[in-house]
N, C-alpha and C. Protein backbone atom coordinates (compact mmCIF):
# COMPACT_ATOMS: atom_id res chain seq x y z
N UNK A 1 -14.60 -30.00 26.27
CA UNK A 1 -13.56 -29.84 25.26
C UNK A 1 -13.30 -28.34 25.06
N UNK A 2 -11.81 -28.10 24.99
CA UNK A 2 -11.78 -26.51 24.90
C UNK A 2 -11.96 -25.80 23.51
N UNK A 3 -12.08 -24.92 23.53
CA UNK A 3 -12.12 -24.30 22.04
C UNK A 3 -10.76 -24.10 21.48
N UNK A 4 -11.13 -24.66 20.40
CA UNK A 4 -9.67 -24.48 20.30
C UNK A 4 -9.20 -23.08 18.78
N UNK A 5 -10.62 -22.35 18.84
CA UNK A 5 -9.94 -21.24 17.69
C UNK A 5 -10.08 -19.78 18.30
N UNK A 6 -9.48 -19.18 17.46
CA UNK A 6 -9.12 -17.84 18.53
C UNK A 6 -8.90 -16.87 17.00
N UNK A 7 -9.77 -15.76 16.97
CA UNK A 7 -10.04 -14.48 15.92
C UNK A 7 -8.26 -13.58 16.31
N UNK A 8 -7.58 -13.96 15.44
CA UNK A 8 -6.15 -13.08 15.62
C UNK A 8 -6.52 -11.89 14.82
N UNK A 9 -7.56 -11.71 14.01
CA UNK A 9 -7.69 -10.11 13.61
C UNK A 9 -6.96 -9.94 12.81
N UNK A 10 -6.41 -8.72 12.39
CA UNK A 10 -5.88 -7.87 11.36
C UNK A 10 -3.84 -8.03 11.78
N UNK A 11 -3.38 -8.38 10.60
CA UNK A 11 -1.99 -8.28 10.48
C UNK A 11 -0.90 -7.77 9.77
N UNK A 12 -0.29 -6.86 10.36
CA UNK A 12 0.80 -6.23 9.73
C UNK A 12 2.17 -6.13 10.06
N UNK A 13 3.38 -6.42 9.48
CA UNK A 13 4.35 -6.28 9.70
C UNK A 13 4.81 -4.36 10.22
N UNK A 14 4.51 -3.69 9.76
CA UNK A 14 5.20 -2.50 9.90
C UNK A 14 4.73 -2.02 11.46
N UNK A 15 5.25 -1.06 11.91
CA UNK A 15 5.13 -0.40 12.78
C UNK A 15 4.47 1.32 12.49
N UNK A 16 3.96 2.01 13.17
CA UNK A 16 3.87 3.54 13.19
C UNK A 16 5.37 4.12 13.65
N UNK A 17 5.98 4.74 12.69
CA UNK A 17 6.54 5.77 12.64
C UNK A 17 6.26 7.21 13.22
N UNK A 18 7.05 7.98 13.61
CA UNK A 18 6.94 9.46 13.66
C UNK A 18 7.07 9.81 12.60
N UNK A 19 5.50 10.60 12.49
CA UNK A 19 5.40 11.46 11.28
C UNK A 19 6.04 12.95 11.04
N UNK A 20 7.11 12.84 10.40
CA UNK A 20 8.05 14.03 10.27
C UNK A 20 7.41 15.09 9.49
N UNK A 21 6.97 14.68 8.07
CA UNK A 21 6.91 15.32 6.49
C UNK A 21 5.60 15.14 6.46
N UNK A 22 5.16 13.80 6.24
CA UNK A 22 3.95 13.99 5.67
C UNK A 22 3.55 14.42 4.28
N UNK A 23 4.55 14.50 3.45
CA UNK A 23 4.96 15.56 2.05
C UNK A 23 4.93 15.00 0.79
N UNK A 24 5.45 13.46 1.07
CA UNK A 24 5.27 12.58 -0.91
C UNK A 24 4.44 11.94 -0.84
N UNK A 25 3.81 11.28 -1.96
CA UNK A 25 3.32 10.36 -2.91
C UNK A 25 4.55 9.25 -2.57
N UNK A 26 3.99 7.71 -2.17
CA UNK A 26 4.37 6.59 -1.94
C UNK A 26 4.05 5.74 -2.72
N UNK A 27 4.45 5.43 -4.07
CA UNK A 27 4.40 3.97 -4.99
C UNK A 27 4.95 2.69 -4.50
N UNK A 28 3.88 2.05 -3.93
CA UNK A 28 4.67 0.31 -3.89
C UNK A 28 4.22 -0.20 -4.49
N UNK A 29 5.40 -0.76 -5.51
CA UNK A 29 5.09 -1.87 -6.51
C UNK A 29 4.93 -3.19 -6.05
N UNK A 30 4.50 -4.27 -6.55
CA UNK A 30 4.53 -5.82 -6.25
C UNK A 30 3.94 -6.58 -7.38
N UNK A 31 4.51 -8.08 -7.10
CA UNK A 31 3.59 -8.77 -7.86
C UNK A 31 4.04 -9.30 -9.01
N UNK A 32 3.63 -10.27 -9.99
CA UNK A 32 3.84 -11.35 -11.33
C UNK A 32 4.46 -10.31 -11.84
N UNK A 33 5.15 -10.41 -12.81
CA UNK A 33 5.72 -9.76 -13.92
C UNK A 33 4.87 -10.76 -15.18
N UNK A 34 4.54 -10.36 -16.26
CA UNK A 34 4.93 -8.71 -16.98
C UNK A 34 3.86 -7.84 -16.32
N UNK A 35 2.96 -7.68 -15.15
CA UNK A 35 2.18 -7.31 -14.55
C UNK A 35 2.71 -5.80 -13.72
N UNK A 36 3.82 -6.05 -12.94
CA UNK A 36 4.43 -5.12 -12.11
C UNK A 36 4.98 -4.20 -13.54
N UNK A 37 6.11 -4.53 -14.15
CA UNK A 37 6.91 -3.94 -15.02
C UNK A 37 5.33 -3.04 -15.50
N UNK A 38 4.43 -3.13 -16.51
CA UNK A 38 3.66 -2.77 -17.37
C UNK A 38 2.79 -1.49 -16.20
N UNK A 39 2.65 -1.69 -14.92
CA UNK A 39 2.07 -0.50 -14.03
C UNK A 39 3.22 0.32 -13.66
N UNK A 40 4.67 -0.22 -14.06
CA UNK A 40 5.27 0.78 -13.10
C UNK A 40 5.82 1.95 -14.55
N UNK A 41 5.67 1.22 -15.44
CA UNK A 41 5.85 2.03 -16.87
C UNK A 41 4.45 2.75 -17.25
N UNK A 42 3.81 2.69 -16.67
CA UNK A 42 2.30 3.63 -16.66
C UNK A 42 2.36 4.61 -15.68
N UNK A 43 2.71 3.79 -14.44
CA UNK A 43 3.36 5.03 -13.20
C UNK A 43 4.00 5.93 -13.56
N UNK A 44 5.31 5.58 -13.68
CA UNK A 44 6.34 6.33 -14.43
C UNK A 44 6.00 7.92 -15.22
N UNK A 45 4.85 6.95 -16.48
CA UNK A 45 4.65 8.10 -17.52
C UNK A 45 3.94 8.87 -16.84
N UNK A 46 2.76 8.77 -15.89
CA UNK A 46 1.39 9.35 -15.76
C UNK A 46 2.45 10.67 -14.16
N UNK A 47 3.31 10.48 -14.00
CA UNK A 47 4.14 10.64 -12.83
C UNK A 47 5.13 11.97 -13.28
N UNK A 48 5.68 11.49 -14.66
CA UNK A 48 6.62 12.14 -15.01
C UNK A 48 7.43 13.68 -14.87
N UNK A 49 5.89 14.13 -14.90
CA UNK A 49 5.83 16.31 -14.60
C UNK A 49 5.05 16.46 -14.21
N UNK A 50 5.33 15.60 -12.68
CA UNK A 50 4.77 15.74 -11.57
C UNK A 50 5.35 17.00 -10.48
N UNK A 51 4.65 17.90 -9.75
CA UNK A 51 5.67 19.02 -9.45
C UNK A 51 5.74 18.37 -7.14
N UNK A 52 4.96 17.14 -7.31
CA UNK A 52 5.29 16.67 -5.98
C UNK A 52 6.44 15.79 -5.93
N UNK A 53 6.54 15.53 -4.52
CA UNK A 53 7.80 14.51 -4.25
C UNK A 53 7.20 12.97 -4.36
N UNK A 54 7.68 12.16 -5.08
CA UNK A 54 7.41 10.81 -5.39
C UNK A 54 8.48 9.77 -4.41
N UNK A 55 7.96 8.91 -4.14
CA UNK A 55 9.36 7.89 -3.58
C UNK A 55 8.52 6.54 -4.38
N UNK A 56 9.40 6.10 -5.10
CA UNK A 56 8.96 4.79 -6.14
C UNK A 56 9.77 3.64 -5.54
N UNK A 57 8.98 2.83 -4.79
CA UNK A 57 10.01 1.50 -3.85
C UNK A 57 9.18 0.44 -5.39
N UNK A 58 10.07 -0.23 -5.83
CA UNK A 58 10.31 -1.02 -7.20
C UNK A 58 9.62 -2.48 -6.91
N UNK A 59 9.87 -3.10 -5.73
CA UNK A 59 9.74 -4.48 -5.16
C UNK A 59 10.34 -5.24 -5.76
N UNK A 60 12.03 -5.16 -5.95
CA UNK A 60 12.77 -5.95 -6.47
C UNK A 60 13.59 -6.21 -5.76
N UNK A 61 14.76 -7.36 -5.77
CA UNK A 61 15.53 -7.77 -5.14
C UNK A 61 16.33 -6.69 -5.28
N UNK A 62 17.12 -6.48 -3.93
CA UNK A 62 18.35 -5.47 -3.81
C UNK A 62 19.27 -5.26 -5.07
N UNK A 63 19.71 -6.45 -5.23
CA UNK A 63 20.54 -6.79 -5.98
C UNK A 63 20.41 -6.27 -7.80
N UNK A 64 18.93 -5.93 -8.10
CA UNK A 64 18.75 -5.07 -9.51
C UNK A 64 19.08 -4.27 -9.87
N UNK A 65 19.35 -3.87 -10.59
CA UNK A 65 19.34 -2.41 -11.37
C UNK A 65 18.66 -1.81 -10.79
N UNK A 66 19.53 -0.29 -10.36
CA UNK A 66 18.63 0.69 -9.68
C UNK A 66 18.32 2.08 -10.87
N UNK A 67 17.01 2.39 -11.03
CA UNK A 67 16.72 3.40 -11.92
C UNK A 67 17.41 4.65 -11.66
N UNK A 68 17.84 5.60 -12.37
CA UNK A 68 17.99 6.77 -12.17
C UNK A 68 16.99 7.41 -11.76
N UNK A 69 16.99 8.39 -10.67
CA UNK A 69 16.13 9.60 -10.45
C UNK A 69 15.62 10.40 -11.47
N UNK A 70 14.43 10.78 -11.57
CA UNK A 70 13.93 11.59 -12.80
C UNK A 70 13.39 12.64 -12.41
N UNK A 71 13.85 13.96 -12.19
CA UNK A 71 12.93 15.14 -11.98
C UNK A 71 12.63 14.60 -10.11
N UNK A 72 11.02 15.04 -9.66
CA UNK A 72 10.60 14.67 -8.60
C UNK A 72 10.43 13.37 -8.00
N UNK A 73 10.85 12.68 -9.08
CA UNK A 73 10.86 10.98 -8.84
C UNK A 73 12.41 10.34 -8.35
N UNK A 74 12.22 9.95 -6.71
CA UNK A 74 13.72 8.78 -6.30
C UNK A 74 12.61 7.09 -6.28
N UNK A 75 13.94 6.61 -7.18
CA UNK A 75 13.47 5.39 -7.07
C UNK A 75 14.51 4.25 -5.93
N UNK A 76 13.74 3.62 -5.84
CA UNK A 76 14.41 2.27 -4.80
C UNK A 76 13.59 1.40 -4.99
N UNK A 77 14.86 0.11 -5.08
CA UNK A 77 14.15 -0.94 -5.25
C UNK A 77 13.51 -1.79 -4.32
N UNK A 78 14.09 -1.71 -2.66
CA UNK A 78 13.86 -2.62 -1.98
C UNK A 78 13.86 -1.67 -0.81
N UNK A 79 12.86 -1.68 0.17
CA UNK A 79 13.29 -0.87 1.40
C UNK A 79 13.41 -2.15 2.75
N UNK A 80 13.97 -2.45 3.70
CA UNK A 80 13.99 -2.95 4.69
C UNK A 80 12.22 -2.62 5.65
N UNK A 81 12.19 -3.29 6.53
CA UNK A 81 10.54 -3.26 7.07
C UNK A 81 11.05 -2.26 7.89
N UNK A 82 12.13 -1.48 8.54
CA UNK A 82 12.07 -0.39 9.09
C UNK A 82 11.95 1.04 8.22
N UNK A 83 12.98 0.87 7.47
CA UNK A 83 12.48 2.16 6.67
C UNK A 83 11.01 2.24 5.60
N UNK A 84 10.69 0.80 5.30
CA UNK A 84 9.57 0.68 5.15
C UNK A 84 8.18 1.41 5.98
N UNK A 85 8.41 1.24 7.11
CA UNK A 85 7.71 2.17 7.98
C UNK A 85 7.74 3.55 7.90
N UNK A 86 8.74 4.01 8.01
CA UNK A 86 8.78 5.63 8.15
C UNK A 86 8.74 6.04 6.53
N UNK A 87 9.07 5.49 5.60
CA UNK A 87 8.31 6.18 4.31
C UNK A 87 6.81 5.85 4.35
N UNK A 88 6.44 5.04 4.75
CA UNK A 88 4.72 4.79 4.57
C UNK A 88 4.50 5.79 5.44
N UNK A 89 4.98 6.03 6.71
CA UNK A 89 4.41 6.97 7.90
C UNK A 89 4.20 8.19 7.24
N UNK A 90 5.09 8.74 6.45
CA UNK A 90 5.41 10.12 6.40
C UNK A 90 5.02 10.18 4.72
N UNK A 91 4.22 9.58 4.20
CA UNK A 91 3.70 9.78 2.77
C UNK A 91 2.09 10.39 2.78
N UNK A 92 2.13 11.44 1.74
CA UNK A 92 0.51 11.51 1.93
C UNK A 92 -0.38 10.61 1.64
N UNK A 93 -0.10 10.13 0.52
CA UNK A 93 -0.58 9.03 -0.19
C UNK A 93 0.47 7.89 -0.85
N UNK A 94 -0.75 6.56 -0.86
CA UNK A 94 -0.13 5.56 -1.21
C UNK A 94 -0.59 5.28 -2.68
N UNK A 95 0.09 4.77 -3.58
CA UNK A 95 -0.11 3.77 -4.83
C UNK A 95 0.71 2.94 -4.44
N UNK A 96 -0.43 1.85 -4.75
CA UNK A 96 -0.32 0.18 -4.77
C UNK A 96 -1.13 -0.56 -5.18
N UNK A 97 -1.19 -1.92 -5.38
CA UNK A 97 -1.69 -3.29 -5.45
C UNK A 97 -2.73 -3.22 -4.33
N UNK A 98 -3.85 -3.99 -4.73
CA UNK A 98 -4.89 -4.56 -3.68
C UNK A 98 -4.57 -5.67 -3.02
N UNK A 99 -3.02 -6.32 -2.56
CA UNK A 99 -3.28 -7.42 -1.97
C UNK A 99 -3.21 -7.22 -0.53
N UNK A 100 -3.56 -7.77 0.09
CA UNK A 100 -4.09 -8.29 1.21
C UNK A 100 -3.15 -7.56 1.86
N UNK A 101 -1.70 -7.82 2.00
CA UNK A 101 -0.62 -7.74 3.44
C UNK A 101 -0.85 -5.79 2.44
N UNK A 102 -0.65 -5.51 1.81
CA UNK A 102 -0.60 -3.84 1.34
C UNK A 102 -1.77 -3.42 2.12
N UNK A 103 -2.93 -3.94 2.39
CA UNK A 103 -4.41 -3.35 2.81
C UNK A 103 -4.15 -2.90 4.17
N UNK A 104 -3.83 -4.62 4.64
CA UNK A 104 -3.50 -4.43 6.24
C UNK A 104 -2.40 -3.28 6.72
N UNK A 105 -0.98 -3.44 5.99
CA UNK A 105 -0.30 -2.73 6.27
C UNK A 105 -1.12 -0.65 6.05
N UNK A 106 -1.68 -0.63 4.99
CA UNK A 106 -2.32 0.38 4.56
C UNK A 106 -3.52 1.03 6.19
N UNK A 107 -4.27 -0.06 6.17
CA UNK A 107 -4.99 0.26 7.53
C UNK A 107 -4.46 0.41 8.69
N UNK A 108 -3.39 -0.47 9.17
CA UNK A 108 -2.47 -0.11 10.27
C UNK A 108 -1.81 1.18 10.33
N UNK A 109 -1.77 1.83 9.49
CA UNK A 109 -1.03 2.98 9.68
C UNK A 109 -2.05 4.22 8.90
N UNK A 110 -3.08 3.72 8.76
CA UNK A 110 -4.11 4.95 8.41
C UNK A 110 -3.67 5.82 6.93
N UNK A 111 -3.60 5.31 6.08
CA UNK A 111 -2.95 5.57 5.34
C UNK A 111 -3.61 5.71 4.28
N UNK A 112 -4.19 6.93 3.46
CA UNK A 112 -4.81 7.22 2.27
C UNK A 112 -4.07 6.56 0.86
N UNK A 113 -4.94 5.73 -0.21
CA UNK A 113 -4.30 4.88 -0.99
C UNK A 113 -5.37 5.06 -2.12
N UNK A 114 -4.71 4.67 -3.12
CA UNK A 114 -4.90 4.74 -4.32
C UNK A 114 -4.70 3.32 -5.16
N UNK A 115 -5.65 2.60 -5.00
CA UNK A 115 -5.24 1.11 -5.19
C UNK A 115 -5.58 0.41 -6.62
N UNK A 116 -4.87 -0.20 -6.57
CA UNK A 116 -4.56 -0.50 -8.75
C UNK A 116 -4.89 -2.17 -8.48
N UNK A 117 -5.92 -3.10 -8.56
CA UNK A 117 -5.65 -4.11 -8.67
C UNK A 117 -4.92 -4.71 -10.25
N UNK A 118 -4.33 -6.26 -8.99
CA UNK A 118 -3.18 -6.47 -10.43
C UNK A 118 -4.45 -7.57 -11.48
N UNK A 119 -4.80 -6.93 -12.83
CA UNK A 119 -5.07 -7.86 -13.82
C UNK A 119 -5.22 -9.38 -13.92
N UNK A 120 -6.21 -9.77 -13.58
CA UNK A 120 -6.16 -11.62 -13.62
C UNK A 120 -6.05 -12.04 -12.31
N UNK A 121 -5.91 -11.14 -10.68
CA UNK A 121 -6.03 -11.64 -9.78
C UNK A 121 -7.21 -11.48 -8.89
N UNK A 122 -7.90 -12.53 -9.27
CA UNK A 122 -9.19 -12.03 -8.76
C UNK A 122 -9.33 -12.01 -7.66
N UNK A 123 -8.32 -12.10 -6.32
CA UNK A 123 -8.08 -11.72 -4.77
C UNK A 123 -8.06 -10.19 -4.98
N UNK A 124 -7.37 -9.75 -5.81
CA UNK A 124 -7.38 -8.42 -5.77
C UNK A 124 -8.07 -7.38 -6.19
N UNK A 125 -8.73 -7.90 -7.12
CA UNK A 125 -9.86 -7.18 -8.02
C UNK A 125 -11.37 -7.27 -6.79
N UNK A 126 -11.50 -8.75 -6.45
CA UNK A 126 -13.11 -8.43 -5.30
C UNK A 126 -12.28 -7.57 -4.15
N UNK A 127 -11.28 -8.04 -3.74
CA UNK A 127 -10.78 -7.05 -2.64
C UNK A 127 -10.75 -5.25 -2.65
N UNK A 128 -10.33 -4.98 -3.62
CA UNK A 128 -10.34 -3.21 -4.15
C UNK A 128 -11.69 -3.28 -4.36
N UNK A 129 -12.47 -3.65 -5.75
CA UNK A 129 -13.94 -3.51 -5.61
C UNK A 129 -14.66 -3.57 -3.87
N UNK A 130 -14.56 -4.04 -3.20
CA UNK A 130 -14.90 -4.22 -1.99
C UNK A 130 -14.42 -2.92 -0.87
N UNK A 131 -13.57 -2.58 -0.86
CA UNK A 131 -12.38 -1.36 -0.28
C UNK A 131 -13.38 -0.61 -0.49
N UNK A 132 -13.60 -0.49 -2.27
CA UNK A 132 -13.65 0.56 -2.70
C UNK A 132 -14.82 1.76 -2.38
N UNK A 133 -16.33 0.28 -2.44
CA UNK A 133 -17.33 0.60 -1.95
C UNK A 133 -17.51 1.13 -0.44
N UNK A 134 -16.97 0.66 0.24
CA UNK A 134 -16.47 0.98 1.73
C UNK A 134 -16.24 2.38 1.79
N UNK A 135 -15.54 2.97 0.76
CA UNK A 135 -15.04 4.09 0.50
C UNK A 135 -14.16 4.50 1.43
N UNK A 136 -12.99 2.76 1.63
CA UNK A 136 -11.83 3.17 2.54
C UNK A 136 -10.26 4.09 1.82
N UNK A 137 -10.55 3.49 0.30
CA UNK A 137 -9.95 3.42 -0.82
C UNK A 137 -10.32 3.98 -1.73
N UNK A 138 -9.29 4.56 -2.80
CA UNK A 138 -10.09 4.67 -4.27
C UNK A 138 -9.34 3.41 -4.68
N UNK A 139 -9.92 3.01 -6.03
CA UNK A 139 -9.73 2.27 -6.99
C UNK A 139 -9.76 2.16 -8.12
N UNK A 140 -8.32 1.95 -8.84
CA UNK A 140 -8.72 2.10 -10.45
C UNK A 140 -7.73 0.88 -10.67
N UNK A 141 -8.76 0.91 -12.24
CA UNK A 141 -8.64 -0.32 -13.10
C UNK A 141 -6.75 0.03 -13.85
N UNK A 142 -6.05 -1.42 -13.79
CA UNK A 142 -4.91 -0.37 -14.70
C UNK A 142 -5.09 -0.09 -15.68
N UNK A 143 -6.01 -0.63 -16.95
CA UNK A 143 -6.04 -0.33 -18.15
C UNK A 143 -6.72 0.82 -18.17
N UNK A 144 -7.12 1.73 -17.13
CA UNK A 144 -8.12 3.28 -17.02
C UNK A 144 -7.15 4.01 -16.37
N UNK A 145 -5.68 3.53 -16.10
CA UNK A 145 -5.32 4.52 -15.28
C UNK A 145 -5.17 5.70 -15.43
N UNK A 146 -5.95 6.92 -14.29
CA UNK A 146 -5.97 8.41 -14.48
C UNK A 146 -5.00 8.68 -13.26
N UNK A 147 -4.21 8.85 -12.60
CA UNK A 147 -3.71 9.05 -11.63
C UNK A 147 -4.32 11.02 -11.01
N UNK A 148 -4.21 11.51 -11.99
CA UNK A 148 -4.40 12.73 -11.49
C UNK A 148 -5.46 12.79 -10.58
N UNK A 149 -6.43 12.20 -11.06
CA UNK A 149 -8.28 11.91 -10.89
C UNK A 149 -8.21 11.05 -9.07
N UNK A 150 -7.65 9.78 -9.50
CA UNK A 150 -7.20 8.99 -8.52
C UNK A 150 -6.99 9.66 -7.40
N UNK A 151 -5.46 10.72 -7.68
CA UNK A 151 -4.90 11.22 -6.24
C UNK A 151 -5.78 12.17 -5.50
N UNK A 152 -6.46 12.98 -6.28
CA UNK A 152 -7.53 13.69 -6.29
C UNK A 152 -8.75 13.64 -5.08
N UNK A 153 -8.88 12.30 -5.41
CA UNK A 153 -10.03 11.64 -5.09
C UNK A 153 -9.66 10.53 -3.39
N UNK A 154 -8.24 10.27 -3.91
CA UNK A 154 -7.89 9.64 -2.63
C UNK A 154 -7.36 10.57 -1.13
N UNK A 155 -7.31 11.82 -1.67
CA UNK A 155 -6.63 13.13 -0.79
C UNK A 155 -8.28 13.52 -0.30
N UNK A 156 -9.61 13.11 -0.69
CA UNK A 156 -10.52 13.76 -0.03
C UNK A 156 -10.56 13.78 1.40
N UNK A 157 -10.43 14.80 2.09
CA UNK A 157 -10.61 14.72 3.36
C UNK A 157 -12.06 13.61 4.29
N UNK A 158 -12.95 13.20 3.61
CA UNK A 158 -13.80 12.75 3.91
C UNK A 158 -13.87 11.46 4.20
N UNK A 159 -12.76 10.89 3.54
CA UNK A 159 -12.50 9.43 3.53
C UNK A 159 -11.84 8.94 5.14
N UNK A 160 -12.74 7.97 5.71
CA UNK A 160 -12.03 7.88 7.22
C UNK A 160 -12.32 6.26 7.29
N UNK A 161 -11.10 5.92 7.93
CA UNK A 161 -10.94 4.59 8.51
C UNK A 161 -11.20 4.45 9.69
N UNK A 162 -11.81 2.87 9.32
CA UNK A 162 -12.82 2.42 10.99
C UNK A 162 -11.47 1.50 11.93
N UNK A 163 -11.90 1.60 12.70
CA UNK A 163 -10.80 1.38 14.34
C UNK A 163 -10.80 -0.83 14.15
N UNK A 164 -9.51 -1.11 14.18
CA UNK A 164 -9.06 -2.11 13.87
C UNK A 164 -7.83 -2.68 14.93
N UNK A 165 -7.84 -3.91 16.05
CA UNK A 165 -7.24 -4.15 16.77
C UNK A 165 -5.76 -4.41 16.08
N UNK A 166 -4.85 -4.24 16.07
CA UNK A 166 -3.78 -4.91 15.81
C UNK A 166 -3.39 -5.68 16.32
N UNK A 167 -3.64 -5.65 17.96
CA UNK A 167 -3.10 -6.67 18.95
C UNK A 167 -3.54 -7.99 18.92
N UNK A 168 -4.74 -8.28 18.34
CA UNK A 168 -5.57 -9.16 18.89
C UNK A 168 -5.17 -10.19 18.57
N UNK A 169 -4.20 -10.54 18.09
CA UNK A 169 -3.04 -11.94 17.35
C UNK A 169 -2.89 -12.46 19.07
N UNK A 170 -2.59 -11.19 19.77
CA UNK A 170 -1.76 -11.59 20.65
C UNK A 170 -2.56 -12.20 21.67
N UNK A 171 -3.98 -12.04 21.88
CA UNK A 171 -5.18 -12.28 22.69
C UNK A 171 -5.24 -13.56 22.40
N UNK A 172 -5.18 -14.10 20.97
CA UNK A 172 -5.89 -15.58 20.31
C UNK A 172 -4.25 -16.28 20.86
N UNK A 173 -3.18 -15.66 20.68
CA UNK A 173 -2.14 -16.70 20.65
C UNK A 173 -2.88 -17.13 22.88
N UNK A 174 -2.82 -16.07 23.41
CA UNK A 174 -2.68 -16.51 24.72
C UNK A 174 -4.31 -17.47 25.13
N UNK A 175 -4.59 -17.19 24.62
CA UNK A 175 -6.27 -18.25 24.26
C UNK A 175 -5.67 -19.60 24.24
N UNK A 176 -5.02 -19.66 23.19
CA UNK A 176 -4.25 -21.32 22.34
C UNK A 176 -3.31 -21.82 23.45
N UNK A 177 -2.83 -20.58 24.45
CA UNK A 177 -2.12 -21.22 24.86
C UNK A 177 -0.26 -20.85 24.28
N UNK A 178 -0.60 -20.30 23.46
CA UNK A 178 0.93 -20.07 22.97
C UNK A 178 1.28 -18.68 23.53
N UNK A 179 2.88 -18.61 23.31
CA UNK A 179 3.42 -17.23 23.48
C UNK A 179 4.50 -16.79 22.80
């Protein structure tokens, strides 16, 4: 009898970009509301007279209300998975959510992060606690949020990510038999 399971590994939608800049701070929001709204109004404040470049992607439907620009802060609500790429490529750092497709996408592209699990999801809370210890990630609680401390801490040069197939979806699909 054949085997019939096959380890597809690690998955991400985005691609690597050419890294142009390398120059902002990357906020992706996600997630339940009043949960998202209540971090991105903490973002916001803790952000405000900030003297770096911010890019604040909202995770809202196109179709919302788009914020005004504030000082060093452009906001957008929705990016497409291509330009999605080349702002993640070319950010120093990330703020985000601990879920799962943010991690992967986060590790696929080597990407220093600053990770906020969302309140009450306990996928995301053992997941960041877990990151955290790894010391692939920093992690803070939102009701502690220090961002200064955070970015600080997530910019240490010391912090290095371990080597992760991306392909290997493609190994298990040809295993199964599929293509």
């Amino acid at each position: 009898m054949p085997n019939h399971y096959a380890f597809i590994g690690p998955l991400s939608r985005l691609n690597n970009a050419p890294v142009l800049a390398d120059d902002h701070l990357l906020v992706l929001l996600s997630g339940p509301e009043p949960q998202r709204t209540i971090l991105e109004k903490k973002l916001i404040d803790q952000l405000s007279n900030t003297d770096q470049t911010v890019i604040f992607v909202r995770g809202l439907p196109s179709g919302a209300a788009l914020m005004q620009n504030r000082g060093r802060i452009r906001f957008e609500n929705h990016l497409d998975t291509n330009a999605l790429s080349e702002t993640l490529s070319n950010a120093k750092l990330v703020i985000c959510r601990s879920g799962y497709s943010s991690v992967m996408d986060l590790l696929k592209l080597k990407k220093r992060a600053l990770l906020i699990p969302t309140p009450g999801q306990t996928e995301q809370v053992y997941l960041a606690k877990h990151l955290g210890a790894l010391r692939w990630f920093v992690v803070q609680e939102q009701s502690q949020l220090d961002l200064e401390n955070g970015i600080a801490a997530a910019l240490n040069p010391k912090i290095e990510f371990p080597a992760f197939d991306f392909e290997a979806f493609k190994k298990a699909f040809a295993h199964l038999g599929i293509q």
